[in-house]
N, C-alpha and C. Protein backbone atom coordinates (compact mmCIF):
# COMPACT_ATOMS: atom_id res chain seq x y z
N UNK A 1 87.55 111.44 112.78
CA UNK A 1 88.18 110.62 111.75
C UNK A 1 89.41 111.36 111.23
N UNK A 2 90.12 110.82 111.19
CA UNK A 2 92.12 111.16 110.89
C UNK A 2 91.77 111.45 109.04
N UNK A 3 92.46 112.32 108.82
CA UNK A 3 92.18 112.79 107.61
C UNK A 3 94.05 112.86 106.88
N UNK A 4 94.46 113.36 105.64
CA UNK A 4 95.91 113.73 105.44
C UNK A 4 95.67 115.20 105.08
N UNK A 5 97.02 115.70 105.81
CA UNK A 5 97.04 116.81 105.25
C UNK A 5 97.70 117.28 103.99
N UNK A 6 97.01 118.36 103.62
CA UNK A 6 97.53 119.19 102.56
C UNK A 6 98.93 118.39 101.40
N UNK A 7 99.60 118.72 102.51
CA UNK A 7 101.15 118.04 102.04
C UNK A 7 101.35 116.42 101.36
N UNK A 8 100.82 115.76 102.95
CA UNK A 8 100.12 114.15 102.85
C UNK A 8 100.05 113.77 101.39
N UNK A 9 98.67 114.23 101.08
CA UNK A 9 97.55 114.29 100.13
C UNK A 9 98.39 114.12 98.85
N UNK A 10 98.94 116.02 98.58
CA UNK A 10 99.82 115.83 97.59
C UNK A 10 100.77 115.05 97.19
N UNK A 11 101.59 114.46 98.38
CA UNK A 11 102.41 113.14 97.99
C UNK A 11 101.98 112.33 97.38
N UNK A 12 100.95 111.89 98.36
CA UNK A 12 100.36 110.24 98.12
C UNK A 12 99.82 110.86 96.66
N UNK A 13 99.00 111.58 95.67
CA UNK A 13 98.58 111.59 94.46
C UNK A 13 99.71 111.50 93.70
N UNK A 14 100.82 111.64 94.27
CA UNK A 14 102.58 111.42 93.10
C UNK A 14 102.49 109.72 93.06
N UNK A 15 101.64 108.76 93.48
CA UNK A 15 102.09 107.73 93.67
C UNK A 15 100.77 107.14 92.87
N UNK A 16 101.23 105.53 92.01
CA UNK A 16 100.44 105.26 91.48
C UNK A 16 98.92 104.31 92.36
N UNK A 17 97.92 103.92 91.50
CA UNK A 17 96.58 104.73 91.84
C UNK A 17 96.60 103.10 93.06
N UNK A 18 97.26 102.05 93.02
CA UNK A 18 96.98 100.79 94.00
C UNK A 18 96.93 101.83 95.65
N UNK A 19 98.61 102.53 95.68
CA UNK A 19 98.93 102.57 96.51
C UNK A 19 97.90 103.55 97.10
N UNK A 20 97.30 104.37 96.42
CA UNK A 20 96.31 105.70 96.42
C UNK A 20 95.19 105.06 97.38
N UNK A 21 94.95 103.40 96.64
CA UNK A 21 93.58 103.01 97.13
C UNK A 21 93.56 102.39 98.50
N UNK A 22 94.66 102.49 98.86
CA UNK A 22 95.47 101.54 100.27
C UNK A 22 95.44 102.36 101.20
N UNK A 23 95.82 103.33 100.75
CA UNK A 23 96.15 104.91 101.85
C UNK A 23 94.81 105.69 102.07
N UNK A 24 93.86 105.69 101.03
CA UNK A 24 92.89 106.24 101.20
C UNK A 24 92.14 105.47 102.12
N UNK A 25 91.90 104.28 102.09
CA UNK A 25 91.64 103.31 103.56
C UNK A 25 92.16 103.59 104.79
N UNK A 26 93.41 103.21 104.50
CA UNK A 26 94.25 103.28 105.95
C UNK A 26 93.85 104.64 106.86
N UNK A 27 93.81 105.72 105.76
CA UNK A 27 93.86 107.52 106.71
C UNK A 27 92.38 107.47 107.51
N UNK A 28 91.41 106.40 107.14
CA UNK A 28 89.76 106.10 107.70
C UNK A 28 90.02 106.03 109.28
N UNK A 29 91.06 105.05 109.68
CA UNK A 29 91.27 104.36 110.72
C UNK A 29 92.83 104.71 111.29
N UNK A 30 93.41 104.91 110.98
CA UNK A 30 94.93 104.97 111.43
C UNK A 30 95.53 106.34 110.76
N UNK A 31 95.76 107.15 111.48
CA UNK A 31 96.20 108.45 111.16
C UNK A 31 97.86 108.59 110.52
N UNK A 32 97.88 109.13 110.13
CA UNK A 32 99.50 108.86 109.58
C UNK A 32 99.83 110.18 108.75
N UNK A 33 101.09 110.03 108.09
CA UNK A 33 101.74 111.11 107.81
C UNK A 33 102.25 110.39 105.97
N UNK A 34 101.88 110.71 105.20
CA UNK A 34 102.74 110.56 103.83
C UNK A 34 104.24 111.46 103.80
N UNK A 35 105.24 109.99 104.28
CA UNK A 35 106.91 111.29 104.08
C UNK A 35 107.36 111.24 102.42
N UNK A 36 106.94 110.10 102.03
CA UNK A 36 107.97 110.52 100.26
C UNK A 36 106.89 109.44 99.24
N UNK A 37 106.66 110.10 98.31
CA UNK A 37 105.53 109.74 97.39
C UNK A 37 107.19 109.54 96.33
N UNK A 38 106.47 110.24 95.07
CA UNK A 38 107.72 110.06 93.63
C UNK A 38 108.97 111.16 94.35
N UNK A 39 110.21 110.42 93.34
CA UNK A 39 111.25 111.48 93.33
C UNK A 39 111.27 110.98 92.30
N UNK A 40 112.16 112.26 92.05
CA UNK A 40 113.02 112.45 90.65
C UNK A 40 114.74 111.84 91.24
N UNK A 41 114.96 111.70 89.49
CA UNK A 41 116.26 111.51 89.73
C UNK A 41 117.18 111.93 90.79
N UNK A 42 116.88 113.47 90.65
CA UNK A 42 117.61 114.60 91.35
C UNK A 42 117.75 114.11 93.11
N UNK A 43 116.39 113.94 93.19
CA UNK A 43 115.72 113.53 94.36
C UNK A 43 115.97 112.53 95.03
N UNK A 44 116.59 111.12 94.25
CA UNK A 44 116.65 110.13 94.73
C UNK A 44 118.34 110.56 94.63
N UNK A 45 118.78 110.79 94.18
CA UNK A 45 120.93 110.97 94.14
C UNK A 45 121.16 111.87 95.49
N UNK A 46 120.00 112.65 95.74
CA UNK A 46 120.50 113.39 97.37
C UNK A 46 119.80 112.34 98.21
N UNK A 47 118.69 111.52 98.31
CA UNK A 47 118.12 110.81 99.26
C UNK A 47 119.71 109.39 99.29
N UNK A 48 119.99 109.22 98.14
CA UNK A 48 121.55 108.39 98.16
C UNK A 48 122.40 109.19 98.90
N UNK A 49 122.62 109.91 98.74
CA UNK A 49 124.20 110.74 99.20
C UNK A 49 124.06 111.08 100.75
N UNK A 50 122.76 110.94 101.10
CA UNK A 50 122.47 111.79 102.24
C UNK A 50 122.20 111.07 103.02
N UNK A 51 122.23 109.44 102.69
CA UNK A 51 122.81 107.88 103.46
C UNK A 51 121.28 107.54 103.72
N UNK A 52 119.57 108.18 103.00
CA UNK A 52 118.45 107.92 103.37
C UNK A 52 118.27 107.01 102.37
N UNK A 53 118.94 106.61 101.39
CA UNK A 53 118.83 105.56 100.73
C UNK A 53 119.93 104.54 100.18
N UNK A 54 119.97 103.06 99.93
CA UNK A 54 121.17 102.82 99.38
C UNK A 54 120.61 102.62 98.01
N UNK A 55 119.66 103.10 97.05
CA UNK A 55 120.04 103.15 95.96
C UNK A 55 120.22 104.00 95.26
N UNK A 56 121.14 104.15 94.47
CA UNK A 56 121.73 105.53 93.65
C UNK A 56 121.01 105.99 92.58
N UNK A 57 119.84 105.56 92.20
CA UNK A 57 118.47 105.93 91.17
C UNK A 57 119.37 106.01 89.52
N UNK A 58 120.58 105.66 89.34
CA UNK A 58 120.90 105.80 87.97
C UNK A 58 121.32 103.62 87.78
N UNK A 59 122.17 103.24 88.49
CA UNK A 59 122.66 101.70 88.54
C UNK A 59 121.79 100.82 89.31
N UNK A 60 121.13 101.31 90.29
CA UNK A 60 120.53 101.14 91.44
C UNK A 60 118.84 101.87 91.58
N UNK A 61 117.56 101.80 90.78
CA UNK A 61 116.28 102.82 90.59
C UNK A 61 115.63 101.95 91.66
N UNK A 62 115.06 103.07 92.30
CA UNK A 62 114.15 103.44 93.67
C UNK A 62 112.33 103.27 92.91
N UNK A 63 112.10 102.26 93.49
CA UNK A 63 110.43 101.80 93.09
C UNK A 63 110.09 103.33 93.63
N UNK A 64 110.66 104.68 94.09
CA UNK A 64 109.81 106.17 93.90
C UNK A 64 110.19 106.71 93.16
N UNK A 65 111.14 106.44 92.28
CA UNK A 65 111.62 107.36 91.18
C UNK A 65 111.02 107.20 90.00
N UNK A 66 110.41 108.54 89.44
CA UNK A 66 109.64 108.78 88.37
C UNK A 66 109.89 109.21 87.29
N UNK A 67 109.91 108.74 86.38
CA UNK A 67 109.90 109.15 84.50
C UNK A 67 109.22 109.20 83.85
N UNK A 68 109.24 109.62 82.14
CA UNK A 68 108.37 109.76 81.54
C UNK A 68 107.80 108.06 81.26
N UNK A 69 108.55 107.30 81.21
CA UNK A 69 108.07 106.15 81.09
C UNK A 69 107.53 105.27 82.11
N UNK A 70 107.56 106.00 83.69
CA UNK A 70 106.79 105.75 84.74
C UNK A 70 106.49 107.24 85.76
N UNK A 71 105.47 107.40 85.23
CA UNK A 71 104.94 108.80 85.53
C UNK A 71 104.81 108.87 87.43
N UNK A 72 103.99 107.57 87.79
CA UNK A 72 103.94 107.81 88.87
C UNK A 72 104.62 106.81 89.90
N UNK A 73 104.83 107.12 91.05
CA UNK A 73 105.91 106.27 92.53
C UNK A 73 105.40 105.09 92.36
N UNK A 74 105.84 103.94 92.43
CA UNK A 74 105.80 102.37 93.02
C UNK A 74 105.73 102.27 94.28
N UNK A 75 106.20 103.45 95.15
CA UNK A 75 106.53 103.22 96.32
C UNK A 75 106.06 104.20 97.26
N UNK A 76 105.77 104.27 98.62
CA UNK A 76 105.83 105.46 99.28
C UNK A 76 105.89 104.98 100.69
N UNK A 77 106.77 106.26 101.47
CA UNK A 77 106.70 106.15 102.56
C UNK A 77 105.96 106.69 103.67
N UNK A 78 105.46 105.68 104.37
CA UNK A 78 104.39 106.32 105.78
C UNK A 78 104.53 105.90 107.18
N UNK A 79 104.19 107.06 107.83
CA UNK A 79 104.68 106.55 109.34
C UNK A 79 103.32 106.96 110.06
N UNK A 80 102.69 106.40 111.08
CA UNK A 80 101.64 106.48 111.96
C UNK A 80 102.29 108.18 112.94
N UNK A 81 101.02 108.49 112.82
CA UNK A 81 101.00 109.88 114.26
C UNK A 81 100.82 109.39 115.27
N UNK A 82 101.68 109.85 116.45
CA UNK A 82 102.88 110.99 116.13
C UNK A 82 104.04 110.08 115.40
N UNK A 83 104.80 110.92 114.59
CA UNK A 83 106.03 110.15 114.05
C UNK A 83 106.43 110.15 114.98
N UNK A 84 107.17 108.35 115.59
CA UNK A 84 108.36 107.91 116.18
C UNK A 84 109.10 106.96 115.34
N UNK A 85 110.47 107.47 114.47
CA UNK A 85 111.06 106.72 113.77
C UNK A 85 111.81 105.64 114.48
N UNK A 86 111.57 105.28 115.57
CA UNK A 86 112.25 104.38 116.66
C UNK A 86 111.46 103.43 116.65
N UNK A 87 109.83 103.40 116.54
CA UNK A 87 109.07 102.50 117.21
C UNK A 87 108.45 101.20 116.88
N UNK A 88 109.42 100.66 116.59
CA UNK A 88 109.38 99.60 115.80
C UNK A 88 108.21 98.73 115.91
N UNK A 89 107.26 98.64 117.22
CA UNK A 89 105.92 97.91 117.77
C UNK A 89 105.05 98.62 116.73
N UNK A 90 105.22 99.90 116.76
CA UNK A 90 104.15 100.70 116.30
C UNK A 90 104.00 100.52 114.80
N UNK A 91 104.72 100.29 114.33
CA UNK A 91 105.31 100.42 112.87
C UNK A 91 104.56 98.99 112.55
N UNK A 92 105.22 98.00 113.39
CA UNK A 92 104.61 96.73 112.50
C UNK A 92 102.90 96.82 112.76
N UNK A 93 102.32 97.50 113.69
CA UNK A 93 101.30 97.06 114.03
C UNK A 93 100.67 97.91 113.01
N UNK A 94 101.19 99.00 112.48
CA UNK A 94 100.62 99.71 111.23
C UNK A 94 100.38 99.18 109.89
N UNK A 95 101.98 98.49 109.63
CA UNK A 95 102.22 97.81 108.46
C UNK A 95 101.15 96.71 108.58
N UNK A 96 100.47 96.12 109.96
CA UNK A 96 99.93 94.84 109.53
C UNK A 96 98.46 95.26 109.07
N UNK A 97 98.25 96.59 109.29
CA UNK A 97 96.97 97.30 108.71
C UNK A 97 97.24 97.41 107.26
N UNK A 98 97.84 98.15 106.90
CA UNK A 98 98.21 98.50 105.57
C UNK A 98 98.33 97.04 104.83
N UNK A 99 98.65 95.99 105.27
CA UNK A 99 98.66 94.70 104.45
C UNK A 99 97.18 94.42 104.10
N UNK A 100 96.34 94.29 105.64
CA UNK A 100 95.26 94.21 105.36
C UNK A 100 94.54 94.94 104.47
N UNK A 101 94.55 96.25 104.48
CA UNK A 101 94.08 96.80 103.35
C UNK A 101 94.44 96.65 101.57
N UNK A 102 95.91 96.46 101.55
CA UNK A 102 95.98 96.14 100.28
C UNK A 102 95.43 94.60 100.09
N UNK A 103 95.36 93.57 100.95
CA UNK A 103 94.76 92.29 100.77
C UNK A 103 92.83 92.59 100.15
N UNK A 104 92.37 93.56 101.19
CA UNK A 104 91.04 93.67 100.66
C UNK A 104 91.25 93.97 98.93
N UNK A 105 92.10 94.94 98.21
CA UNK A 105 91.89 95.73 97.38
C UNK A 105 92.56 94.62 96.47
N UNK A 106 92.99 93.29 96.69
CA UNK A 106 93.52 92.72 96.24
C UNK A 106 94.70 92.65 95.82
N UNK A 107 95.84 93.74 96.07
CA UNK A 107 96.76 94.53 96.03
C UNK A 107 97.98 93.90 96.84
N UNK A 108 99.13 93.29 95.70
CA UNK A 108 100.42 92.89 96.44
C UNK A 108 101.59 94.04 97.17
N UNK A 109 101.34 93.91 97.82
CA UNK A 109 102.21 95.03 98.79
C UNK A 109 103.74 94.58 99.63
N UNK A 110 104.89 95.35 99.35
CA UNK A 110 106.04 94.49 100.32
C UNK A 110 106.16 95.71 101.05
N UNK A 111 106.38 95.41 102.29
CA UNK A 111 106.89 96.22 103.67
C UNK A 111 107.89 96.40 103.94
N UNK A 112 108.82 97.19 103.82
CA UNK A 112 109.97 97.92 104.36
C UNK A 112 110.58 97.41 105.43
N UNK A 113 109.61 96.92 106.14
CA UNK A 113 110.28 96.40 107.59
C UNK A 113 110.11 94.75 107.71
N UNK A 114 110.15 94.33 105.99
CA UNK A 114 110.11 93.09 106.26
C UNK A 114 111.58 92.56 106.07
N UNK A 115 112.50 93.75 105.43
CA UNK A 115 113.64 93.57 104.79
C UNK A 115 114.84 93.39 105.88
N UNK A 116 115.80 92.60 105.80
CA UNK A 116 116.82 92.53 106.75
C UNK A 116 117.36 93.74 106.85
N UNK A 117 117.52 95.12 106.35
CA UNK A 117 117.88 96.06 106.89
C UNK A 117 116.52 96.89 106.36
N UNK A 118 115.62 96.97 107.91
CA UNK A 118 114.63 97.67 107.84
C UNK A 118 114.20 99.12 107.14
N UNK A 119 113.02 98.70 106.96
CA UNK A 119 112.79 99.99 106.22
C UNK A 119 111.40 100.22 106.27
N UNK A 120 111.38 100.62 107.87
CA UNK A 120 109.71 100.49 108.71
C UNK A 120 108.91 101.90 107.86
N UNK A 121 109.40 102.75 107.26
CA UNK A 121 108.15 104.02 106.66
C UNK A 121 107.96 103.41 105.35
N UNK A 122 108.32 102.47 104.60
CA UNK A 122 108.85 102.08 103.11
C UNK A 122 107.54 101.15 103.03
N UNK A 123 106.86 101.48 102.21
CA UNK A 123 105.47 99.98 101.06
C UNK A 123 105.61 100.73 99.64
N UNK A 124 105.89 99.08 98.86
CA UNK A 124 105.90 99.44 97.42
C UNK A 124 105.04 98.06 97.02
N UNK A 125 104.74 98.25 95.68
CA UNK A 125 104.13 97.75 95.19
C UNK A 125 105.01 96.41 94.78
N UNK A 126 104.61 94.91 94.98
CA UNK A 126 105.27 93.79 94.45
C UNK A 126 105.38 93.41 92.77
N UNK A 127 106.32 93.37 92.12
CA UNK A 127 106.63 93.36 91.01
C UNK A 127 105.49 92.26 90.35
């Protein structure tokens, strides 16, 4: 049974507790990798600059960017083992797990790769 590691783990606990209960499912059956739980400001203005995001977290806030008035991520990103950021089959066939699971938990979930400019590692929570 596929477990997260160390790193994983610590991400996904930066993220609030829906997404916690989604991932803790998913890692049962489908092995995967947690790449970005919360950022900070700081965090999200280099994930902007560094063209991994188009929003600038000050005009533009990233459902992972965290404050005192939202302690933990809206959002996080995950990719199935082995990471292939190319594999677009693989990705949806993950995402259609991860739906399922937030459907059990009752949990509105939007997919990254449902967006016209994809964003296959990306699930946040629906407003």
């Amino acid at each position: 049974m596929p477990k997260f590691s160390k790193a994983s783990a610590s991400k996904l606990a930066t993220c609030h507790p829906d997404l916690q209960k989604i991932f803790n499912d998913i890692i049962i059956t489908h092995d995967c990798t947690i790449i970005c739980g919360a950022r900070t400001l700081e965090d999200q203005q280099k994930a902007f600059k560094g063209g991994f995001s188009k929003l600038d977290g000050v005009i533009n806030k990233s459902k992972h960017q965290v404050s005192k008035k939202q302690p933990l991520s809206l959002a996080v990103d995950v990719l199935p083992n082995p990471i292939d950021w190319s594999a677009n089959d693989k990705h949806t066939k993950f995402a259609m797990a991860v739906k399922v699971a937030a459907a059990h938990h009752k949990i509105k979930i939007i997919w990254g790769g449902d967006w016209k400019m994809r964003d296959n590692p990306h699930f946040q929570l629906e407003d």
